[in-house]
N, C-alpha and C. Protein backbone atom coordinates (compact mmCIF):
# COMPACT_ATOMS: atom_id res chain seq x y z
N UNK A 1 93.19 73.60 36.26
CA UNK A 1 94.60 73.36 36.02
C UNK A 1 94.96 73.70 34.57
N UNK A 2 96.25 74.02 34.40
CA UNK A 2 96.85 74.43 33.46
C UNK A 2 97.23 73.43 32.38
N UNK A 3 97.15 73.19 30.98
CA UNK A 3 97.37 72.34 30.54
C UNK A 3 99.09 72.25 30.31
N UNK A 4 100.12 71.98 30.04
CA UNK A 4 101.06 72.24 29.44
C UNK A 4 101.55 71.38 28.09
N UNK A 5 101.79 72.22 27.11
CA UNK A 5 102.34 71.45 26.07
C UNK A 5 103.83 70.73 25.88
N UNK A 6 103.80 69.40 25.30
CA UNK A 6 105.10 69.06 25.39
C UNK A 6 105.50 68.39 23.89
N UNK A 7 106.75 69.20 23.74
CA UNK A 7 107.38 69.27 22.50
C UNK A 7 107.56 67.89 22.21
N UNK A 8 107.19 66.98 21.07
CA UNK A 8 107.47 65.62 20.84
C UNK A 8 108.45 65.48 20.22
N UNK A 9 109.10 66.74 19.41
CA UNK A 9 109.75 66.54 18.58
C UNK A 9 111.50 66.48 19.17
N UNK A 10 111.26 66.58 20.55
CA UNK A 10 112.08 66.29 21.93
C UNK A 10 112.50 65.11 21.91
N UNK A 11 111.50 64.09 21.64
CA UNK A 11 111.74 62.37 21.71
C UNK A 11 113.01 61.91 20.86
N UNK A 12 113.41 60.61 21.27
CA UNK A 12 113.94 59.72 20.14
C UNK A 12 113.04 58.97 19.21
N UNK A 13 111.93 58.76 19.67
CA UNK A 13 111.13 57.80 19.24
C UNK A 13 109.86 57.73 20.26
N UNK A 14 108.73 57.65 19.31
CA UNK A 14 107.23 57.02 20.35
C UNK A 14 106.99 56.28 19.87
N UNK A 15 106.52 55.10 20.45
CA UNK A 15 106.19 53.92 20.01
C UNK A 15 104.76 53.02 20.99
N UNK A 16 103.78 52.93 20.50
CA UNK A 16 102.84 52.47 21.11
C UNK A 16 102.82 51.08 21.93
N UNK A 17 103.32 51.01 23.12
CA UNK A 17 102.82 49.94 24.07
C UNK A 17 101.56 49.19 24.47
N UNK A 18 100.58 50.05 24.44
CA UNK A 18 98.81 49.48 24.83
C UNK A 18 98.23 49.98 23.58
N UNK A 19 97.57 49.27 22.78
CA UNK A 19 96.48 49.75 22.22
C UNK A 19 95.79 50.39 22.46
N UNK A 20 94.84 51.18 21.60
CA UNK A 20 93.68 52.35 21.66
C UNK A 20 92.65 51.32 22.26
N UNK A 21 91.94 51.88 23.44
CA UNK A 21 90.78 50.91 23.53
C UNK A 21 89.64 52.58 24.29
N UNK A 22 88.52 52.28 23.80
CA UNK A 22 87.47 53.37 24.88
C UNK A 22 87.85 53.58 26.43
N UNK A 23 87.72 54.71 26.30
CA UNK A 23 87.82 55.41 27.89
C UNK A 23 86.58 54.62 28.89
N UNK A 24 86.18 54.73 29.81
CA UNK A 24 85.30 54.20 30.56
C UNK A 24 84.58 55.39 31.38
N UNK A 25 83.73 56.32 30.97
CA UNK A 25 83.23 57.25 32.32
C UNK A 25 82.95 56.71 33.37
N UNK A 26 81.61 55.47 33.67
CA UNK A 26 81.23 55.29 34.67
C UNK A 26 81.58 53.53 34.48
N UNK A 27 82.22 53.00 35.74
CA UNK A 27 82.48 51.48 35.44
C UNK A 27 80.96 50.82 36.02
N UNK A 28 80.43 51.28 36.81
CA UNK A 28 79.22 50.47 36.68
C UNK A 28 77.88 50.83 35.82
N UNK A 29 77.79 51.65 35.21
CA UNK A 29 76.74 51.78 33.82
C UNK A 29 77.93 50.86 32.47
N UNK A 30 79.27 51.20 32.27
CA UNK A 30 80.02 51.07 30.90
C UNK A 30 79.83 52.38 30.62
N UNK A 31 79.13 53.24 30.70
CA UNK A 31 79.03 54.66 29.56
C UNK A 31 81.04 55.22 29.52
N UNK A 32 80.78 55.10 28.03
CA UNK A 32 81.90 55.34 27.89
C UNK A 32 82.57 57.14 27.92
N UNK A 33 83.65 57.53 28.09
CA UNK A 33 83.73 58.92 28.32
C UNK A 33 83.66 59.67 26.18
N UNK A 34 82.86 60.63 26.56
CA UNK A 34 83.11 61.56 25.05
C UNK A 34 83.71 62.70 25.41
N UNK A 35 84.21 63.15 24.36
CA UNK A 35 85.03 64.50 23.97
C UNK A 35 84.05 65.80 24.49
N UNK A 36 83.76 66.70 25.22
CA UNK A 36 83.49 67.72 25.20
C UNK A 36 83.30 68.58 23.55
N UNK A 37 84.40 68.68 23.54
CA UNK A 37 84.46 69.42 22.37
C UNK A 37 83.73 68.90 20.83
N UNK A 38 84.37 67.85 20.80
CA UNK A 38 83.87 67.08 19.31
C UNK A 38 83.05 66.08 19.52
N UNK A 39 82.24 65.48 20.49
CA UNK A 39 81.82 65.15 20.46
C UNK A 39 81.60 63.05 20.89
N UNK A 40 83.04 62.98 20.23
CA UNK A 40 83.60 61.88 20.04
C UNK A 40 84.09 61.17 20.96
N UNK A 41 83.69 59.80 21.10
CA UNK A 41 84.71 58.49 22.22
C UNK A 41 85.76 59.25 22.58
N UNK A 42 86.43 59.17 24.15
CA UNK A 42 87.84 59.76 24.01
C UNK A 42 88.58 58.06 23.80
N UNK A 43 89.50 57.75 23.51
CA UNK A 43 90.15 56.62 23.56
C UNK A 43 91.24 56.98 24.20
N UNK A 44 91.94 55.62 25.10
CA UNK A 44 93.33 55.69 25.94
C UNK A 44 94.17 55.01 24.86
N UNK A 45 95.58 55.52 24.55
CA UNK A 45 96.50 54.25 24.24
C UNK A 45 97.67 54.70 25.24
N UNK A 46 98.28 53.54 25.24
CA UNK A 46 100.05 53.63 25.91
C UNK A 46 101.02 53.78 25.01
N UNK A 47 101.71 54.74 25.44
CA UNK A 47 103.03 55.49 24.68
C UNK A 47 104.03 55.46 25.03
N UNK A 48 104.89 54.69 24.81
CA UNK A 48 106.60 54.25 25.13
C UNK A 48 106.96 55.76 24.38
N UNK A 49 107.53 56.60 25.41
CA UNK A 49 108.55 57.88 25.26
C UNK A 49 109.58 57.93 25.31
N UNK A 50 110.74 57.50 24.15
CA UNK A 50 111.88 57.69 24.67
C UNK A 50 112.99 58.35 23.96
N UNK A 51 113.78 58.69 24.88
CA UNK A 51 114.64 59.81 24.83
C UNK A 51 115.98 59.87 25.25
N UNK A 52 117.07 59.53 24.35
CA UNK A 52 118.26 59.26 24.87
C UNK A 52 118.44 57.87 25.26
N UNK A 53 118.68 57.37 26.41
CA UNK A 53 118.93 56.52 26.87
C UNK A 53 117.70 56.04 27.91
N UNK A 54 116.40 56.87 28.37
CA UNK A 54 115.53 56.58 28.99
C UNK A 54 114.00 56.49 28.45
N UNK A 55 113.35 55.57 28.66
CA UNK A 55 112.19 55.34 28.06
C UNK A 55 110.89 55.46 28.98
N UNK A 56 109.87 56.09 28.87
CA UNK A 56 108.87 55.74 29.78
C UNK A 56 107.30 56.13 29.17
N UNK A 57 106.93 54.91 30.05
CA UNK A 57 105.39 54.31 29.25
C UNK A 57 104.14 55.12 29.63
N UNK A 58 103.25 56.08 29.04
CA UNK A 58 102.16 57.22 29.36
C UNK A 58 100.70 56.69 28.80
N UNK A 59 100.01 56.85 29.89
CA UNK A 59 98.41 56.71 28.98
C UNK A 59 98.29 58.49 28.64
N UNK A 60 97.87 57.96 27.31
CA UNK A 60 97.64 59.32 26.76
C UNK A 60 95.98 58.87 26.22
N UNK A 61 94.64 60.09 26.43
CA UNK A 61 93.66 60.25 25.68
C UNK A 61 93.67 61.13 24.61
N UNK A 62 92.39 60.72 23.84
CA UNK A 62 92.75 61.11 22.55
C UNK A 62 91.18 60.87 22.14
N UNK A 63 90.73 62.27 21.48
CA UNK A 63 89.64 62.16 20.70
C UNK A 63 89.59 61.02 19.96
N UNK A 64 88.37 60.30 19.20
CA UNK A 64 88.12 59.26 18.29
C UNK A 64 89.11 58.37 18.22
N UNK A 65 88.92 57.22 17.61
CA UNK A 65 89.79 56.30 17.89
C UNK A 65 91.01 56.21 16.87
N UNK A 66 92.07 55.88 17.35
CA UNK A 66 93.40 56.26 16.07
C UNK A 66 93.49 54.96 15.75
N UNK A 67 92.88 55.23 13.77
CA UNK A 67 93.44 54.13 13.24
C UNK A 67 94.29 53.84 12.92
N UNK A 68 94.91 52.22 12.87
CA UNK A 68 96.27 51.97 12.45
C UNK A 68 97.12 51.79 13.70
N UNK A 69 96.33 52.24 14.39
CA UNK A 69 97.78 52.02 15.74
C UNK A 69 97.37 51.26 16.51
N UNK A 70 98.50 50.30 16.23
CA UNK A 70 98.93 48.71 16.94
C UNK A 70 99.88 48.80 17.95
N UNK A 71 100.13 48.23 18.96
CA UNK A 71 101.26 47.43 19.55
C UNK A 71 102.34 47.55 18.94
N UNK A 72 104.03 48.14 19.21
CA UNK A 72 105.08 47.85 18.81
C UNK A 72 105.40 49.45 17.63
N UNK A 73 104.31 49.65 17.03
CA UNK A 73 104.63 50.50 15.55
C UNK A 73 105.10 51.56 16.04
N UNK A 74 105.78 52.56 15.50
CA UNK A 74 106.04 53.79 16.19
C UNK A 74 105.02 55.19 15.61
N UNK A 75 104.25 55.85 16.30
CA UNK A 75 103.28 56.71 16.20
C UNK A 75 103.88 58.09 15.91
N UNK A 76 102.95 59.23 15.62
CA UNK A 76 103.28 60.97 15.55
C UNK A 76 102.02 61.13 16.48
N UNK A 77 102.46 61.91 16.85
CA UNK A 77 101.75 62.65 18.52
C UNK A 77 101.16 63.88 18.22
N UNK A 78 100.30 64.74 17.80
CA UNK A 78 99.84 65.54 17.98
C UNK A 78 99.48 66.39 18.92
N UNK A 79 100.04 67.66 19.43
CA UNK A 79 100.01 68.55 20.16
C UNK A 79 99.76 68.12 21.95
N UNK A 80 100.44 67.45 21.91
CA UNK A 80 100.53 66.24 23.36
C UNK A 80 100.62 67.68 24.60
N UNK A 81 99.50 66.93 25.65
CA UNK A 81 100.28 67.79 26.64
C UNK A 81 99.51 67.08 27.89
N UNK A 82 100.27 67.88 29.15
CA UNK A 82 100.33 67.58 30.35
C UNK A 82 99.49 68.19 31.64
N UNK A 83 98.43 67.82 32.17
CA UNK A 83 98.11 68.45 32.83
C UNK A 83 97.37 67.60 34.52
N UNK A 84 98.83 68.56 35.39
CA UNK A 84 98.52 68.24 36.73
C UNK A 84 97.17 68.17 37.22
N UNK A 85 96.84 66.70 38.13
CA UNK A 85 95.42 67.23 38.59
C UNK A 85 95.79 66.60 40.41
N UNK A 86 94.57 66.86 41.14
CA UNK A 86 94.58 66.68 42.47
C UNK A 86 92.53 66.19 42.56
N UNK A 87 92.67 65.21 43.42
CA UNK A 87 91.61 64.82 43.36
C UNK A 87 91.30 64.06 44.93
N UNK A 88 90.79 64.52 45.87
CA UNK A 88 90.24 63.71 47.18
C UNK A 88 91.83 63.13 47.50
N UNK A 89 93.09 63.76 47.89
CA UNK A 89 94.31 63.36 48.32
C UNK A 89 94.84 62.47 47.23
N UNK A 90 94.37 62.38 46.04
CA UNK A 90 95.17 61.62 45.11
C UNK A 90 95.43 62.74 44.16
N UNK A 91 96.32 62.61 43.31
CA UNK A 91 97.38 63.66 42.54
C UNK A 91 97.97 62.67 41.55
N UNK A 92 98.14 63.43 40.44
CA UNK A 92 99.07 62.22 39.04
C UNK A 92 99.37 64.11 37.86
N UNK A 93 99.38 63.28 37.00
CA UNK A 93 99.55 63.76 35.51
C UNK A 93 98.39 63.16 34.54
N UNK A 94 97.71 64.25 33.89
CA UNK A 94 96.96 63.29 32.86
C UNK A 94 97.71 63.74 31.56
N UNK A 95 97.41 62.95 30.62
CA UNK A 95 98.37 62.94 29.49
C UNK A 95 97.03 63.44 28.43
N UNK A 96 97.15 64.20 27.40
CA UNK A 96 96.20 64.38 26.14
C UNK A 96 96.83 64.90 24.90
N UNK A 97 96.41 64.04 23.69
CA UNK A 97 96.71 64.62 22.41
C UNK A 97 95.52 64.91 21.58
N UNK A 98 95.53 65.72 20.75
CA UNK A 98 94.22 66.01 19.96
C UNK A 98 94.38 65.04 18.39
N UNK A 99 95.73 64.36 18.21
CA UNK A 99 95.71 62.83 17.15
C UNK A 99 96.48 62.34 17.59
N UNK A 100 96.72 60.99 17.45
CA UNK A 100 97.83 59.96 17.48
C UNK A 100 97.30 59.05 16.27
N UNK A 101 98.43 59.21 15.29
CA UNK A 101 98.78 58.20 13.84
C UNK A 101 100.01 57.13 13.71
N UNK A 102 99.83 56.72 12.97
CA UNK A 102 100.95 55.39 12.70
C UNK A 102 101.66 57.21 11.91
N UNK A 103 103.19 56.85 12.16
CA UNK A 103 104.28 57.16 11.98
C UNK A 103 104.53 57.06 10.49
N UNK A 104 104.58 56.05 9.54
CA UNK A 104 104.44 55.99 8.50
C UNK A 104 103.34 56.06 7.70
N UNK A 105 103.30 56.24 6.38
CA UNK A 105 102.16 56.56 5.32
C UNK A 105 102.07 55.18 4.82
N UNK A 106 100.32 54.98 4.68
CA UNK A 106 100.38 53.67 4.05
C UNK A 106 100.92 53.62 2.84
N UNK A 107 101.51 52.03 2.65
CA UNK A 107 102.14 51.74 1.01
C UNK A 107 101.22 51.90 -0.05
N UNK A 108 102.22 52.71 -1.04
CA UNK A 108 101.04 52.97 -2.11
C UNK A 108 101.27 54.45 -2.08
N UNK A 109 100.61 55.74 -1.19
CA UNK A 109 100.73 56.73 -0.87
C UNK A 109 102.05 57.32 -1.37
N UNK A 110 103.28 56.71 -0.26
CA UNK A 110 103.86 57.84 -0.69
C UNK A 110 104.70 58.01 -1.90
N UNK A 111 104.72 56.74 -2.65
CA UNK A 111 105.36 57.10 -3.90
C UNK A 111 104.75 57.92 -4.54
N UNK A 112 103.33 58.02 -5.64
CA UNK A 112 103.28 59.30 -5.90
C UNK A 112 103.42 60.50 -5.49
N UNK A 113 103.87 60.66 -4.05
CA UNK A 113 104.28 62.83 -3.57
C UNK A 113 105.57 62.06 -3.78
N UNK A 114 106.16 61.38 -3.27
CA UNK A 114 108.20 61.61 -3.73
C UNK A 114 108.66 62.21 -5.08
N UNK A 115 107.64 61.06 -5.90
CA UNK A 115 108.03 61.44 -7.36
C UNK A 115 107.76 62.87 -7.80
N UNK A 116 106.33 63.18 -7.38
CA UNK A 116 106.09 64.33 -7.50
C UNK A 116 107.09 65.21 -6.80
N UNK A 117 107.32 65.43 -6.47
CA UNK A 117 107.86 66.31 -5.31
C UNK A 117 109.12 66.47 -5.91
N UNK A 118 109.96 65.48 -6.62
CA UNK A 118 111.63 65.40 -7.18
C UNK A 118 111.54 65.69 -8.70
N UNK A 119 110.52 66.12 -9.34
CA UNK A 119 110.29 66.47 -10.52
C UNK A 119 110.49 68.27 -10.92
């Protein structure tokens, strides 16, 4: 299946509903699922998407685990996308980003680039 990318910059706002917690490969060993690519835990969080007047809640995976992201905060999405699957008569959407960050820069940070930056 095809992956498709989806523009975030589409949203009103993302805002994290479920915390990051480990993927699960197999529920009766625990082995948890890793990244193909990097190597790394994939982690699930939930993502309140909303847009206009409609909001809706996505498990999205995500290489390594994203620090900083809590419940409630609003996140940046990295190269998010969508890809249809079909499996033994069951069918969905899986959701994947390659980061998910807290939305803001920790305090402290960004005053030195402002200043810099207005000089």
């Amino acid at each position: 299946m095809v992956a498709l990318p989806i523009d975030t910059a589409k949203f009103t706002g993302i805002i994290c509903a479920v915390a990051p917690t480990p993927r699960v490969a197999n529920r009766e060993t625990g082995q948890l699922r890793v990244d193909r690519d990097t190597g790394q835990t994939v982690y699930q969080v939930g993502l309140c998407l909303m847009a206009g007047t409609s909001a809706d809640v996505v498990t999205v995976s995500v290489p390594g685990e994203p620090l900083g992201v809590q419940n409630g905060i609003p996140v940046q999405v990295r190269d998010l996308t969508a890809t249809p699957w079909e499996n033994e008569g069951r069918h969905g959407i899986a959701f994947r980003a390659t980061e998910i960050k807290p939305l803001t820069a920790p305090a402290g940070s960004s005053g030195p680039a402002r200043k810099g930056a207005g000089e």
